[in-house]
Structures are given as structure tokens and as C-alpha cells.
C-alpha atoms as a PDB file:
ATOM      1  CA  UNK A   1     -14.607 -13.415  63.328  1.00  0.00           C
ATOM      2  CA  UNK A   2     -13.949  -9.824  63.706  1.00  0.00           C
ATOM      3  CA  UNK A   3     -13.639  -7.286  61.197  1.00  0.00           C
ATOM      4  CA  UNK A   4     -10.113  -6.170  60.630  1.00  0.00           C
ATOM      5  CA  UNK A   5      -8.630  -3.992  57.183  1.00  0.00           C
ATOM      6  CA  UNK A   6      -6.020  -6.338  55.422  1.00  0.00           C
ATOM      7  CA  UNK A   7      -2.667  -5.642  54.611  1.00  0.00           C
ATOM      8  CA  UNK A   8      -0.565  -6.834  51.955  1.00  0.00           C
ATOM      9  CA  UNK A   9       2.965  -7.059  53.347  1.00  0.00           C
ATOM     10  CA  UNK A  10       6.584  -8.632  51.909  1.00  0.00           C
ATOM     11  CA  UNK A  11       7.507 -11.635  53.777  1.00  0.00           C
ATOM     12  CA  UNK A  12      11.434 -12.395  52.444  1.00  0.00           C
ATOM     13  CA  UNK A  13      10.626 -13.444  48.877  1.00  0.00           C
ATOM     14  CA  UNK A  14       6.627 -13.669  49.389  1.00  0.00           C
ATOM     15  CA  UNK A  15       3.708 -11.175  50.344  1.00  0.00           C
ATOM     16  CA  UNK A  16       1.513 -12.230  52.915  1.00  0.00           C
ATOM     17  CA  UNK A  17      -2.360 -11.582  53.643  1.00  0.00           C
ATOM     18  CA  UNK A  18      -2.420 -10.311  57.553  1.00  0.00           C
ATOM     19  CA  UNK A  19      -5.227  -9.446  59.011  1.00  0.00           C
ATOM     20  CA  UNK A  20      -4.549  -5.742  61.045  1.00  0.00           C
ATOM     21  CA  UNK A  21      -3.139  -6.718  64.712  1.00  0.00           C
ATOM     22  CA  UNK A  22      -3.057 -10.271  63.758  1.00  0.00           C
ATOM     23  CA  UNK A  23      -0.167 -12.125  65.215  1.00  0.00           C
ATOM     24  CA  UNK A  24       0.088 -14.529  62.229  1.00  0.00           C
ATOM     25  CA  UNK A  25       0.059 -13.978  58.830  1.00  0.00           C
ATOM     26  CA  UNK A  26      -3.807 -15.416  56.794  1.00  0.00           C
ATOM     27  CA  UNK A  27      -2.095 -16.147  53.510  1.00  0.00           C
ATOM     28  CA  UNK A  28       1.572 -16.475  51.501  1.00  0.00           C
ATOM     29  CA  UNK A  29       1.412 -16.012  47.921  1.00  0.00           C
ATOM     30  CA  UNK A  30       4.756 -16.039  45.487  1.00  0.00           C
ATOM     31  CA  UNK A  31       2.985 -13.078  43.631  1.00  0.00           C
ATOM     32  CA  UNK A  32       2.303  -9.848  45.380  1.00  0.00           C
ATOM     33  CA  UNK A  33      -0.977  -9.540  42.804  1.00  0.00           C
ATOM     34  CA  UNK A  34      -2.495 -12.864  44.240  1.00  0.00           C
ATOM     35  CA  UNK A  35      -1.819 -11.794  47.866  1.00  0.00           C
ATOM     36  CA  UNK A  36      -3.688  -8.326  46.813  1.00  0.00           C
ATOM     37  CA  UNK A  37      -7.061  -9.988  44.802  1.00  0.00           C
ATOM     38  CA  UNK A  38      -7.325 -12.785  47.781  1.00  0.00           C
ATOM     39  CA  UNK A  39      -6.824  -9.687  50.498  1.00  0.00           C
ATOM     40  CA  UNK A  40      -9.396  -7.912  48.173  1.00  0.00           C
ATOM     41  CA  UNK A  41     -12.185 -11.080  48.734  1.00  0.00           C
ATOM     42  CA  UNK A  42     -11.679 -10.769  52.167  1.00  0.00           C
ATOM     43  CA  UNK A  43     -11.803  -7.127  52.746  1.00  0.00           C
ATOM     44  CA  UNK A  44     -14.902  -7.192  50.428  1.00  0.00           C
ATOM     45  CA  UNK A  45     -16.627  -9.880  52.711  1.00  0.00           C
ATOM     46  CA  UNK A  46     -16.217  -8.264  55.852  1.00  0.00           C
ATOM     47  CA  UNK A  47     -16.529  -4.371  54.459  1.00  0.00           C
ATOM     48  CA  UNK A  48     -13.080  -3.347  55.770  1.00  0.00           C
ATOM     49  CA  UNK A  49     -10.037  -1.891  53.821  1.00  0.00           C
ATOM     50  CA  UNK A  50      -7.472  -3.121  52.100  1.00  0.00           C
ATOM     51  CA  UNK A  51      -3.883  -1.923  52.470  1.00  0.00           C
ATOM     52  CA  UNK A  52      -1.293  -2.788  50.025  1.00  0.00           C
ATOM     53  CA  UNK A  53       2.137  -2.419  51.295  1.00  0.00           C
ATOM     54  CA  UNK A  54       5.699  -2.103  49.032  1.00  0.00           C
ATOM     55  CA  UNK A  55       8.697  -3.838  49.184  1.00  0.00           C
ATOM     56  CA  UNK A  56      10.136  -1.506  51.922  1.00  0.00           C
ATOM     57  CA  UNK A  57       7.170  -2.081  53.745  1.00  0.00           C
ATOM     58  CA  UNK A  58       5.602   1.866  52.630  1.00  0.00           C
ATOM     59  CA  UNK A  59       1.772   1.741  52.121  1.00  0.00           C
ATOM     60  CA  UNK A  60       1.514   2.183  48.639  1.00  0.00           C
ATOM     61  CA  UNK A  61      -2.397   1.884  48.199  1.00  0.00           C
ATOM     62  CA  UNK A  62      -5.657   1.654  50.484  1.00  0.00           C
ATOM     63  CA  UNK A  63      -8.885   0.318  48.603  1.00  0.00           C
ATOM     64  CA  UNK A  64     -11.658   0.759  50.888  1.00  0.00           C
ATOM     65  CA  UNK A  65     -14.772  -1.688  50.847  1.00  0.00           C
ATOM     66  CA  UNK A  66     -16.618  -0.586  53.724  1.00  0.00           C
ATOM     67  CA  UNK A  67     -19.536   1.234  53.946  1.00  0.00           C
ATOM     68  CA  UNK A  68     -18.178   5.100  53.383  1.00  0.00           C
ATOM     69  CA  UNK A  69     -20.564   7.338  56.317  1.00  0.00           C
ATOM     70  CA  UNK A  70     -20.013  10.143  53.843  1.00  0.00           C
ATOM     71  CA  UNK A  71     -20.834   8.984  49.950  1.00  0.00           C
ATOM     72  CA  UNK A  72     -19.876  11.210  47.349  1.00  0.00           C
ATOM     73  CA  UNK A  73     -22.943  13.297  45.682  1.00  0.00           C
ATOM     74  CA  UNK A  74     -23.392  12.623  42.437  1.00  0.00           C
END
């Protein structure tokens, strides 16, 4: 399976878990907060980012889970 950041999107009156440059959608969820914590699992497993889209379909958050090249000192 390769490693691909997640992305919350609306799908008419659901949000779906889609894999980036997927061609079908992982997950539907009624709640946009489900599709987020089970795109959150799967970002966390493979150590890719997740991407939380709005209604309008506007990128309202990114939660990164990889491993950042350039930690923060501190």
C-alpha cells in the first residue's frame, strides 16, 4: 500500500476519507468529525498528512503525522 496524505472531503450530505490521487473514495461517514478521527488513524499509520477540507471544498486544516526533516528546537 502506498503512502498517500488523506483528505477529508464533502460528498452531497456525507464527508468521505480519500486517499490523495485515489480514484475512489476509502470511507463515508454521516459526521464530518468521524471521517476526520478515522482519516487521522490512517494518516498516523502510514506517517502522511491529513487534510481536512470544508463544505465548499477549501482546505480548512492540515495535521501532519509524518516524520517532520526539520523538528522544532526546544
Amino acid at each position: 500500500m502506498s503512502k498517500r496524505n488523506q483528505h477529508v472531503v464533502p460528498r452531497d450530505d456525507l464527508w468521505a476519507v480519500r486517499g490523495a490521487g485515489a480514484k475512489r473514495d476509502t470511507e463515508l461517514f454521516d459526521r464530518k468529525q468521524d471521517a476526520v478521527d478515522r482519516a487521522r488513524e490512517i494518516a498516523q499509520n502510514q506517517q502522511t498528512e491529513l487534510v481536512a477540507h470544508g463544505q465548499n471544498g477549501r482546505i480548512q486544516s492540515k495535521d501532519s503525522h509524518g516524520k517532520d526533516p526539520f523538528p522544532p528546537k526546544g
